[in-house]
PDB file of N, CA and C in Angstrom:
ATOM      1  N   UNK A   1     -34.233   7.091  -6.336  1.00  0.00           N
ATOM      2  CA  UNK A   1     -32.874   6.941  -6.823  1.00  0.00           C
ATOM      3  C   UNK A   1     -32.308   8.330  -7.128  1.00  0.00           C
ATOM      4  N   UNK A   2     -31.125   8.708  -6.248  1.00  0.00           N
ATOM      5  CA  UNK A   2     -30.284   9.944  -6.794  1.00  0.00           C
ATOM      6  C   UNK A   2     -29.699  10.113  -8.411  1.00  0.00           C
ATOM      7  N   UNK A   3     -29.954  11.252  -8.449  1.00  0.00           N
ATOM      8  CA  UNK A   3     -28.872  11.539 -10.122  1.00  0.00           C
ATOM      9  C   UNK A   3     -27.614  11.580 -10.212  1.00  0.00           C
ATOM     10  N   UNK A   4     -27.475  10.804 -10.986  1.00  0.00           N
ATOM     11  CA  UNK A   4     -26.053  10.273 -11.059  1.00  0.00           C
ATOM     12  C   UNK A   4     -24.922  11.462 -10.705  1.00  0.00           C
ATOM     13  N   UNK A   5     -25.453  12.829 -11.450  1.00  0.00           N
ATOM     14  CA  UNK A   5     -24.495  14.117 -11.063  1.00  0.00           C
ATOM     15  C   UNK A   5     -24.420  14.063  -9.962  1.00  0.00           C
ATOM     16  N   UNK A   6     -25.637  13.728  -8.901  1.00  0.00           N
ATOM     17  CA  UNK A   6     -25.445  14.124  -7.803  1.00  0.00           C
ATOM     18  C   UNK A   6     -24.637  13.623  -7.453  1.00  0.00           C
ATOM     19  N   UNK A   7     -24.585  12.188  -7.201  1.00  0.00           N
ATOM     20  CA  UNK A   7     -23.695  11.081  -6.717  1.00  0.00           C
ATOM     21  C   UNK A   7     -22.343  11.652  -6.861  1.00  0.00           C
ATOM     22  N   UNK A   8     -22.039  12.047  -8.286  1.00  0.00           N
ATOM     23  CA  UNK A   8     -20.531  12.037  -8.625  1.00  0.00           C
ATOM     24  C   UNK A   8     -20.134  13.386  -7.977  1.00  0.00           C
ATOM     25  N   UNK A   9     -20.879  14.135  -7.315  1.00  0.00           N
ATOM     26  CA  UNK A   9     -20.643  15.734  -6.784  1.00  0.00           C
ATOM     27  C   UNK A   9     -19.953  15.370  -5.224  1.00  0.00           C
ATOM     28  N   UNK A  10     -20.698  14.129  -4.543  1.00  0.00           N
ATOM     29  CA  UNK A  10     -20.168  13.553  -3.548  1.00  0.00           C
ATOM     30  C   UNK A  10     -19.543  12.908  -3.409  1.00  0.00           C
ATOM     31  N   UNK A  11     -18.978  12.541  -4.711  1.00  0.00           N
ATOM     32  CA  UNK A  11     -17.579  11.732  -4.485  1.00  0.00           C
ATOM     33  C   UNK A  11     -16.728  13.118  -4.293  1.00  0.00           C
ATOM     34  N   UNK A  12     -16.678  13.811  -5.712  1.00  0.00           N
ATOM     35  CA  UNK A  12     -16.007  14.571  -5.714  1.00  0.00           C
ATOM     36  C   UNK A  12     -15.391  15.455  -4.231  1.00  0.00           C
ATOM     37  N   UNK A  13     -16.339  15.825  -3.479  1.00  0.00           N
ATOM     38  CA  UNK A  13     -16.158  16.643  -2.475  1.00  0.00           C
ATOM     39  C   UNK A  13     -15.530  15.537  -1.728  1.00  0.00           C
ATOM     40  N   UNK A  14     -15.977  14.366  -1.376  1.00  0.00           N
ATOM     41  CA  UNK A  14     -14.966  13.414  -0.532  1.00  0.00           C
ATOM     42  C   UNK A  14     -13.500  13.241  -0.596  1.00  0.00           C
ATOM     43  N   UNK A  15     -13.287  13.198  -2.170  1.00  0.00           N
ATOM     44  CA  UNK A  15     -11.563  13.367  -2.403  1.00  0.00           C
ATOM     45  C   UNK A  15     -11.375  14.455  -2.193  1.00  0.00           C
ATOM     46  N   UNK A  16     -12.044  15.845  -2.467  1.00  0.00           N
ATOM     47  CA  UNK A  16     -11.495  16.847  -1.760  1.00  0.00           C
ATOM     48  C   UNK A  16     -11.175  17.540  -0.366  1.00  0.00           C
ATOM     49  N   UNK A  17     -12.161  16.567  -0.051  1.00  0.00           N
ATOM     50  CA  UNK A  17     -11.911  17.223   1.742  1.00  0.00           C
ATOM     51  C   UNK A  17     -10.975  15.997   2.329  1.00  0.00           C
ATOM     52  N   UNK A  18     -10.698  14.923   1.308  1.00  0.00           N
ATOM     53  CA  UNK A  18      -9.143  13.800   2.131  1.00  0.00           C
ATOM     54  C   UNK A  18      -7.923  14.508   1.501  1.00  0.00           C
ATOM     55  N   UNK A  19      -8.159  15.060   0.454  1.00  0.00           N
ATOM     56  CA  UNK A  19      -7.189  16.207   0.112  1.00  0.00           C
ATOM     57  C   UNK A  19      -6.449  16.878   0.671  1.00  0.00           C
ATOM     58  N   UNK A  20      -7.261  17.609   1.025  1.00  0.00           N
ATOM     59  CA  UNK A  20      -7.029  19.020   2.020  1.00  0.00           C
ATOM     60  C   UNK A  20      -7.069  18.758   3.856  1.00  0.00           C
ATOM     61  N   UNK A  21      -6.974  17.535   4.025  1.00  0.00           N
ATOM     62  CA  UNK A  21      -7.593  17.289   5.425  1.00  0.00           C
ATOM     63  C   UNK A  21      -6.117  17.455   6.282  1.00  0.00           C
ATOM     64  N   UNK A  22      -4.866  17.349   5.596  1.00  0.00           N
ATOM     65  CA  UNK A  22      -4.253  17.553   6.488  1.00  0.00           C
ATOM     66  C   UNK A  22      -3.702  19.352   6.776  1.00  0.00           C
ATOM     67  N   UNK A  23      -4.014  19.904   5.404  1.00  0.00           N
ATOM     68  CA  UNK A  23      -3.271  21.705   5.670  1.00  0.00           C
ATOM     69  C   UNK A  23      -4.526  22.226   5.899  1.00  0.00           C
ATOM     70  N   UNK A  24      -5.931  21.659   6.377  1.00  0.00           N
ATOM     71  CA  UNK A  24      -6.975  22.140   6.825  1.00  0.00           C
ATOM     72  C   UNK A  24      -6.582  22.106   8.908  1.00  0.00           C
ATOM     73  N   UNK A  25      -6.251  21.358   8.878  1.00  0.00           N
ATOM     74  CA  UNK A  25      -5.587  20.557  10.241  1.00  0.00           C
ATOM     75  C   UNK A  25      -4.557  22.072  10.886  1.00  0.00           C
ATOM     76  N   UNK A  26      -3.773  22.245  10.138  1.00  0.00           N
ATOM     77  CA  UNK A  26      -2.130  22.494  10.568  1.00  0.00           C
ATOM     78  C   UNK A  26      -2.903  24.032  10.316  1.00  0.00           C
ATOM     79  N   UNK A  27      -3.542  24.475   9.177  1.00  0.00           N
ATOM     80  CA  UNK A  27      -4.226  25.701   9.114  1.00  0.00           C
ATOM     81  C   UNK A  27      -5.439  26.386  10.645  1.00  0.00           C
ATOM     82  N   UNK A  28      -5.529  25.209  11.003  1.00  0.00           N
ATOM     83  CA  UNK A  28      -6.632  25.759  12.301  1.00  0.00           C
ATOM     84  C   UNK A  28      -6.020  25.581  13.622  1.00  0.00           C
ATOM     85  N   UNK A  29      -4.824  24.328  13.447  1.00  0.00           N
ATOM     86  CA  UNK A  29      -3.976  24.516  14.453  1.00  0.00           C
ATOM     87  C   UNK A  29      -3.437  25.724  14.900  1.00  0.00           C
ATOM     88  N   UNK A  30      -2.734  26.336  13.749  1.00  0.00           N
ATOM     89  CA  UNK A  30      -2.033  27.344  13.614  1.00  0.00           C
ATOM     90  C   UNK A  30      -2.967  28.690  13.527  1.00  0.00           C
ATOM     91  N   UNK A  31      -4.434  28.802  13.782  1.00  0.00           N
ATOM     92  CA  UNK A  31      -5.026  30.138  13.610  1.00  0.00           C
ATOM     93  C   UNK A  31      -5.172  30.376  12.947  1.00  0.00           C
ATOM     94  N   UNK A  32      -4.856  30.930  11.394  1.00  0.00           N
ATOM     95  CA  UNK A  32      -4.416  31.108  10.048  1.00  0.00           C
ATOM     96  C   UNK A  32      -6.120  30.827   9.521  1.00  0.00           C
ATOM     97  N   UNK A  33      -6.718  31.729   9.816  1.00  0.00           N
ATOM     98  CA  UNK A  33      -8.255  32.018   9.216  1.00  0.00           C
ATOM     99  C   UNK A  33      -8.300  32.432   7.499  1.00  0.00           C
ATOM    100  N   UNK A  34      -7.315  33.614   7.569  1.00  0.00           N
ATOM    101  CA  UNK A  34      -7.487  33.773   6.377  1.00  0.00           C
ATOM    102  C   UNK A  34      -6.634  32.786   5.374  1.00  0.00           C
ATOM    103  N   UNK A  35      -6.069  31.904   5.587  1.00  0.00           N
ATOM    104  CA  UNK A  35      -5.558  30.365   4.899  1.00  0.00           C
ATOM    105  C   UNK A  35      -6.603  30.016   4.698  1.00  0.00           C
ATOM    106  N   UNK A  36      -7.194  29.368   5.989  1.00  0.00           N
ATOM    107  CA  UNK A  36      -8.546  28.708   5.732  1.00  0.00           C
ATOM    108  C   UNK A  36      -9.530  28.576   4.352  1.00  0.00           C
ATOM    109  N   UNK A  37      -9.818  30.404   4.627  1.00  0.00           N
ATOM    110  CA  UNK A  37     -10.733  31.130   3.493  1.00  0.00           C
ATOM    111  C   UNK A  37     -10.293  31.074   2.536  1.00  0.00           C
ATOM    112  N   UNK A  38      -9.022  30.809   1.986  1.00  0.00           N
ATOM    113  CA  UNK A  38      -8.482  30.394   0.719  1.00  0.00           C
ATOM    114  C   UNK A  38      -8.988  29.389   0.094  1.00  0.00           C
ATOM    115  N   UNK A  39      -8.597  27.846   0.699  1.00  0.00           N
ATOM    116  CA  UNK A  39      -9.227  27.069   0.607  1.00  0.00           C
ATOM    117  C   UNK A  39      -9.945  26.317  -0.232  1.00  0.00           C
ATOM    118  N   UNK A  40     -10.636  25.696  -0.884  1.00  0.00           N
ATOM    119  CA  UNK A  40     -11.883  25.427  -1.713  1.00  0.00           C
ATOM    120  C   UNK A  40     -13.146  25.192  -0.536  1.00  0.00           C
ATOM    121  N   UNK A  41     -14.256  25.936  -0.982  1.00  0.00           N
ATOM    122  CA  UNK A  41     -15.378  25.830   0.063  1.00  0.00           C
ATOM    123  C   UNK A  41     -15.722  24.300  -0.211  1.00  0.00           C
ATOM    124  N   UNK A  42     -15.494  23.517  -0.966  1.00  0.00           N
ATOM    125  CA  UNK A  42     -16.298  22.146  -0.988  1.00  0.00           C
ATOM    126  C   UNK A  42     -14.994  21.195  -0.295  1.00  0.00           C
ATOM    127  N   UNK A  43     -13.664  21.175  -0.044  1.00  0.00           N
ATOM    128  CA  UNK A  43     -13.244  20.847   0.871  1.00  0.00           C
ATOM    129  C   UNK A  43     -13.054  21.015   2.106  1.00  0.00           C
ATOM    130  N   UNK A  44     -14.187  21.253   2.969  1.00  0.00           N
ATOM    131  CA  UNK A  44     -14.620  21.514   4.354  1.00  0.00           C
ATOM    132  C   UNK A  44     -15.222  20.615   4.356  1.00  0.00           C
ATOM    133  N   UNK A  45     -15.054  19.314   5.346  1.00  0.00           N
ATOM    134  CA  UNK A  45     -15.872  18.218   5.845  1.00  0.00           C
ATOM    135  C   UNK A  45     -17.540  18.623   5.793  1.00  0.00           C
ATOM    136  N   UNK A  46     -17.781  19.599   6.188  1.00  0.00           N
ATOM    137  CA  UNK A  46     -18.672  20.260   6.831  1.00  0.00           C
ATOM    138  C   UNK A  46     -20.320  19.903   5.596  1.00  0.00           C
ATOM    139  N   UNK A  47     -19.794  19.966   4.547  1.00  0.00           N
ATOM    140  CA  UNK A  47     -20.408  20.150   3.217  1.00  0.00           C
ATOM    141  C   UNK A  47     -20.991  18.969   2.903  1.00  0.00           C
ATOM    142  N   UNK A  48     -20.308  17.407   3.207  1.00  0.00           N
ATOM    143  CA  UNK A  48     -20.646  16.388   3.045  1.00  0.00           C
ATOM    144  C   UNK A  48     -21.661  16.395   3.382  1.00  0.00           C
ATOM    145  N   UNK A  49     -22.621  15.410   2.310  1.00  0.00           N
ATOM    146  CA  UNK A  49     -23.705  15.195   2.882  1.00  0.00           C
ATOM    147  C   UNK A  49     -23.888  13.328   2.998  1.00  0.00           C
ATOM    148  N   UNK A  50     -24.828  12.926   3.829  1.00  0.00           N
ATOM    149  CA  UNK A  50     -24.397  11.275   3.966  1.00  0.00           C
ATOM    150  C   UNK A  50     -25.829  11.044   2.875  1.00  0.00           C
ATOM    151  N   UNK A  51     -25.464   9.770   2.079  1.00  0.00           N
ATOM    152  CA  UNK A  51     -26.106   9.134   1.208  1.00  0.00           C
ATOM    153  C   UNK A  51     -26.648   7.559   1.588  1.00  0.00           C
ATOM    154  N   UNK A  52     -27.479   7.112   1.087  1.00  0.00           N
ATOM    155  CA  UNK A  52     -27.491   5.773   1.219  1.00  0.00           C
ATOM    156  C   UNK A  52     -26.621   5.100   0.041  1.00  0.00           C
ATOM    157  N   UNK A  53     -25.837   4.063   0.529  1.00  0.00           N
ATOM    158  CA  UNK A  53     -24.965   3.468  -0.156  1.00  0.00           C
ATOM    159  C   UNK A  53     -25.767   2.569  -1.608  1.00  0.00           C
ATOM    160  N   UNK A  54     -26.560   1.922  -1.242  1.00  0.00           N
ATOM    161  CA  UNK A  54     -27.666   1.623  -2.208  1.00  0.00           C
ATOM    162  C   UNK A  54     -28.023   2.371  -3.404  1.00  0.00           C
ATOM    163  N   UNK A  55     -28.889   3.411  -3.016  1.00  0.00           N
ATOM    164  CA  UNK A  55     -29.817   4.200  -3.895  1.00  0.00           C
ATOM    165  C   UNK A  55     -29.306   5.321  -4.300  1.00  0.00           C
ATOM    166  N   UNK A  56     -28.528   5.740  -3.109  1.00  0.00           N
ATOM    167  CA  UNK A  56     -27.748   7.160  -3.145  1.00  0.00           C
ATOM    168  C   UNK A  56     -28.618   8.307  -2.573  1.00  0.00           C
ATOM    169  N   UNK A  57     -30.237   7.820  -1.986  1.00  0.00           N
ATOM    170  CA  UNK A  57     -31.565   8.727  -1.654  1.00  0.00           C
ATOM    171  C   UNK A  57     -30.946   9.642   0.026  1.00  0.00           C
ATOM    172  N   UNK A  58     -30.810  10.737  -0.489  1.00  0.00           N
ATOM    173  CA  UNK A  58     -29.933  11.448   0.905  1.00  0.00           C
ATOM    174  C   UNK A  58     -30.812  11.629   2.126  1.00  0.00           C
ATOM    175  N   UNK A  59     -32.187  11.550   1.875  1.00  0.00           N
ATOM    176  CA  UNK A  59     -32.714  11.757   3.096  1.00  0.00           C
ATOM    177  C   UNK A  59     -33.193  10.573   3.661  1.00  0.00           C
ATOM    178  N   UNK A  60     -33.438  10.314   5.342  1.00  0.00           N
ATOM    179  CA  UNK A  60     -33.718   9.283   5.957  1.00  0.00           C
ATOM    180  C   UNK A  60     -32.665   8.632   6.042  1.00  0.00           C
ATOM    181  N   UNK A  61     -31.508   8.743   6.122  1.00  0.00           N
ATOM    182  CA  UNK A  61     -30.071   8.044   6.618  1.00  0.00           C
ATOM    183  C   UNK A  61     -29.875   7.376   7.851  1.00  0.00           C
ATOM    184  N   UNK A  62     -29.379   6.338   7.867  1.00  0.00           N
ATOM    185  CA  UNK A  62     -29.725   5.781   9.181  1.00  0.00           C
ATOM    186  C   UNK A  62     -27.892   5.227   9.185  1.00  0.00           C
ATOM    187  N   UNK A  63     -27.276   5.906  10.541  1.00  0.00           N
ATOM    188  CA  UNK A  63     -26.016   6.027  10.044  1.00  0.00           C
ATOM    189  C   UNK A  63     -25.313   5.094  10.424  1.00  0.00           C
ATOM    190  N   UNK A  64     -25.959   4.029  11.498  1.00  0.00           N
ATOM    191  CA  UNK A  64     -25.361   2.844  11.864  1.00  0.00           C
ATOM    192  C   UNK A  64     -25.302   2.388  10.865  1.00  0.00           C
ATOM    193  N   UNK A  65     -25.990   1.856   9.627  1.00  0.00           N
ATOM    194  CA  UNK A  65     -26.489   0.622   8.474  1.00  0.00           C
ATOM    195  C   UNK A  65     -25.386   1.216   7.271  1.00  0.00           C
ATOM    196  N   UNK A  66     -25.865   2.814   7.215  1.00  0.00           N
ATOM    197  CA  UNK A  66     -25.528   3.255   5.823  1.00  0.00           C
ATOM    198  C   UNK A  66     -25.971   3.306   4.837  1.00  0.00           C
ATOM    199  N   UNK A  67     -27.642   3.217   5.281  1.00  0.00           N
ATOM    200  CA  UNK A  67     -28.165   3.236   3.790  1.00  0.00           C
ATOM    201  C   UNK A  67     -29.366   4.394   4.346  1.00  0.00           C
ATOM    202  N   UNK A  68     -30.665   4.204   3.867  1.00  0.00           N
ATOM    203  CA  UNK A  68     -31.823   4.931   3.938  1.00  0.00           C
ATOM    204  C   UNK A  68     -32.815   4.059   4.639  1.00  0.00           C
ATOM    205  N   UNK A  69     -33.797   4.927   5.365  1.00  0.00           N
ATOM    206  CA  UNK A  69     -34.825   4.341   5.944  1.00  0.00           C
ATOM    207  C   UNK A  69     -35.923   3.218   4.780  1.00  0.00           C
ATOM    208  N   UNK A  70     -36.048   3.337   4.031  1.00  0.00           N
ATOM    209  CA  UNK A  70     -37.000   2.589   3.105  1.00  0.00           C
ATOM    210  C   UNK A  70     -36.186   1.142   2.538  1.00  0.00           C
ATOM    211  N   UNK A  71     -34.533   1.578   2.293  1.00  0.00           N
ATOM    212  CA  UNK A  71     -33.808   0.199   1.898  1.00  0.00           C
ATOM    213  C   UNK A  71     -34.025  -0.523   3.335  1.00  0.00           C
ATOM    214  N   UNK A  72     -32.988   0.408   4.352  1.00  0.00           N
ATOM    215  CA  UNK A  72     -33.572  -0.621   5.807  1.00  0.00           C
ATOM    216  C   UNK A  72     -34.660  -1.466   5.726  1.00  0.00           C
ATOM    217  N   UNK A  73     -35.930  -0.836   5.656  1.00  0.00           N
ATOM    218  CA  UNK A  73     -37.189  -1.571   5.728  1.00  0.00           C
ATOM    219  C   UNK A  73     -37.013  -2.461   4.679  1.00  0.00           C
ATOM    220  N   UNK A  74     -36.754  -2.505   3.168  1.00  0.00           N
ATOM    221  CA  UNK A  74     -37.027  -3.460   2.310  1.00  0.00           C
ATOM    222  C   UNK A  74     -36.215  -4.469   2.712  1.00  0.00           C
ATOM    223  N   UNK A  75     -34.591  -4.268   2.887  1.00  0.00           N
ATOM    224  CA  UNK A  75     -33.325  -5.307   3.484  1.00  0.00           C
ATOM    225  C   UNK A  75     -34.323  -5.832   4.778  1.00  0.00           C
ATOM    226  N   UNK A  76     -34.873  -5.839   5.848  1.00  0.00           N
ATOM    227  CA  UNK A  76     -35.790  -6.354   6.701  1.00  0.00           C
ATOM    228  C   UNK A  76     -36.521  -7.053   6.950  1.00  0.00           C
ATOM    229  N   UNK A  77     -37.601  -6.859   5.727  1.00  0.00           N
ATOM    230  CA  UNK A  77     -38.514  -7.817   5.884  1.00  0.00           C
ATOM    231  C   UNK A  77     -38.142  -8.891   4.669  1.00  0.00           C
ATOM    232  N   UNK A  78     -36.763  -8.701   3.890  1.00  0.00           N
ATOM    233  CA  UNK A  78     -37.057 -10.007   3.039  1.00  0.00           C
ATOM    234  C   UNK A  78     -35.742 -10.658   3.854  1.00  0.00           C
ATOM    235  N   UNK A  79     -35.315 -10.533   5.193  1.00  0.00           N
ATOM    236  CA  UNK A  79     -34.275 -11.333   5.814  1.00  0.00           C
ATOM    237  C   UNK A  79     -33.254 -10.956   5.846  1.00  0.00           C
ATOM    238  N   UNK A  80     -32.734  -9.897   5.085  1.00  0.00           N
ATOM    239  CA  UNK A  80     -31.195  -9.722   4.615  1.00  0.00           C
ATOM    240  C   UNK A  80     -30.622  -8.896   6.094  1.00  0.00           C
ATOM    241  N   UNK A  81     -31.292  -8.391   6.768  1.00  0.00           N
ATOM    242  CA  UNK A  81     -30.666  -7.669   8.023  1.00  0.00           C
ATOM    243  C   UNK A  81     -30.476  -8.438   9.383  1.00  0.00           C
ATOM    244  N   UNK A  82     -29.786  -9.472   9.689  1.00  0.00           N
ATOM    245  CA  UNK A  82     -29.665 -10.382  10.856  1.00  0.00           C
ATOM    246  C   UNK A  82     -30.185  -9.596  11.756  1.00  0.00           C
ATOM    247  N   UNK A  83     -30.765 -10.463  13.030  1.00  0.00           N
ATOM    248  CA  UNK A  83     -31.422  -9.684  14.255  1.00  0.00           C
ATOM    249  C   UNK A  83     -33.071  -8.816  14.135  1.00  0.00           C
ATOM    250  N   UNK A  84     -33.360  -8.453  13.033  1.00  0.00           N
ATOM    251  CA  UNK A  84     -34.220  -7.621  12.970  1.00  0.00           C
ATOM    252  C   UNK A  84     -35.798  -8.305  12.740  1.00  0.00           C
ATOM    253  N   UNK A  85     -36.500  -7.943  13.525  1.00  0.00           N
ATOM    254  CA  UNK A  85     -37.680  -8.875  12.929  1.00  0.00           C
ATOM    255  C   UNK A  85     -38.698  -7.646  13.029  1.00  0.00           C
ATOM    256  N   UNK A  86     -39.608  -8.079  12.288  1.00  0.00           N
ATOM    257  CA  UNK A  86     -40.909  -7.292  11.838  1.00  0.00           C
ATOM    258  C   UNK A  86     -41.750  -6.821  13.029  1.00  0.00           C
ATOM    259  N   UNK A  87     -42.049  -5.516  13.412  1.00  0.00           N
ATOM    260  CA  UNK A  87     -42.900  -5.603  14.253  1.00  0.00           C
ATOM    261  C   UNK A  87     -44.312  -5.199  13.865  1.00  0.00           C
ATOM    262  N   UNK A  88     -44.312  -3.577  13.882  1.00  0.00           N
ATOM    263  CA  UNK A  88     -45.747  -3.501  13.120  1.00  0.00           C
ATOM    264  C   UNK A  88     -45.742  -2.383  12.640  1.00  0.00           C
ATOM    265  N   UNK A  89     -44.926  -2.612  11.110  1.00  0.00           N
ATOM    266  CA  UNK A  89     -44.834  -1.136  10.044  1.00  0.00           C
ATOM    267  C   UNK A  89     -45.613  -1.420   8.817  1.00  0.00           C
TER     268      UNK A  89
END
């Protein structure tokens, strides 16, 4: 399970980079590097990192589902994932 700071660090950067997403746009359209560099460095898409929606555990992301490799597996074998059946994990 992620720390809650963490969590709230990735929200944070999410409203900031829908923020800025359109004079980030019109700024690279237009060339304007040193705009850019103005900027806030945590509103650059770039920074996001993907979480599991669940746990919030950032590594093992599985980006079709949206969660983490270990929820996958638990959502799996107790039924909750239509289509998926057990093979040999």
């Amino acid at each position: 399970m992620a720390k809650e700071s963490m969590k709230a660090r990735e929200v944070k950067r999410a409203k900031l980079v829908a923020k800025y997403a359109e004079k980030r746009a019109a700024l690279k359209e237009a060339g304007d590097y040193a705009g850019l560099a103005k900027l806030p460095k945590n509103s650059n898409p770039v920074r996001l990192h993907n979480r599991c929606q669940l746990t919030g555990r950032p590594k093992g992301y599985m980006r079709d589902f949206g969660i983490s490799r270990i929820t996958f597996r638990e959502m799996a074998s107790n039924g909750l994932i239509p289509g998926v059946k057990k093979a040999s994990w």
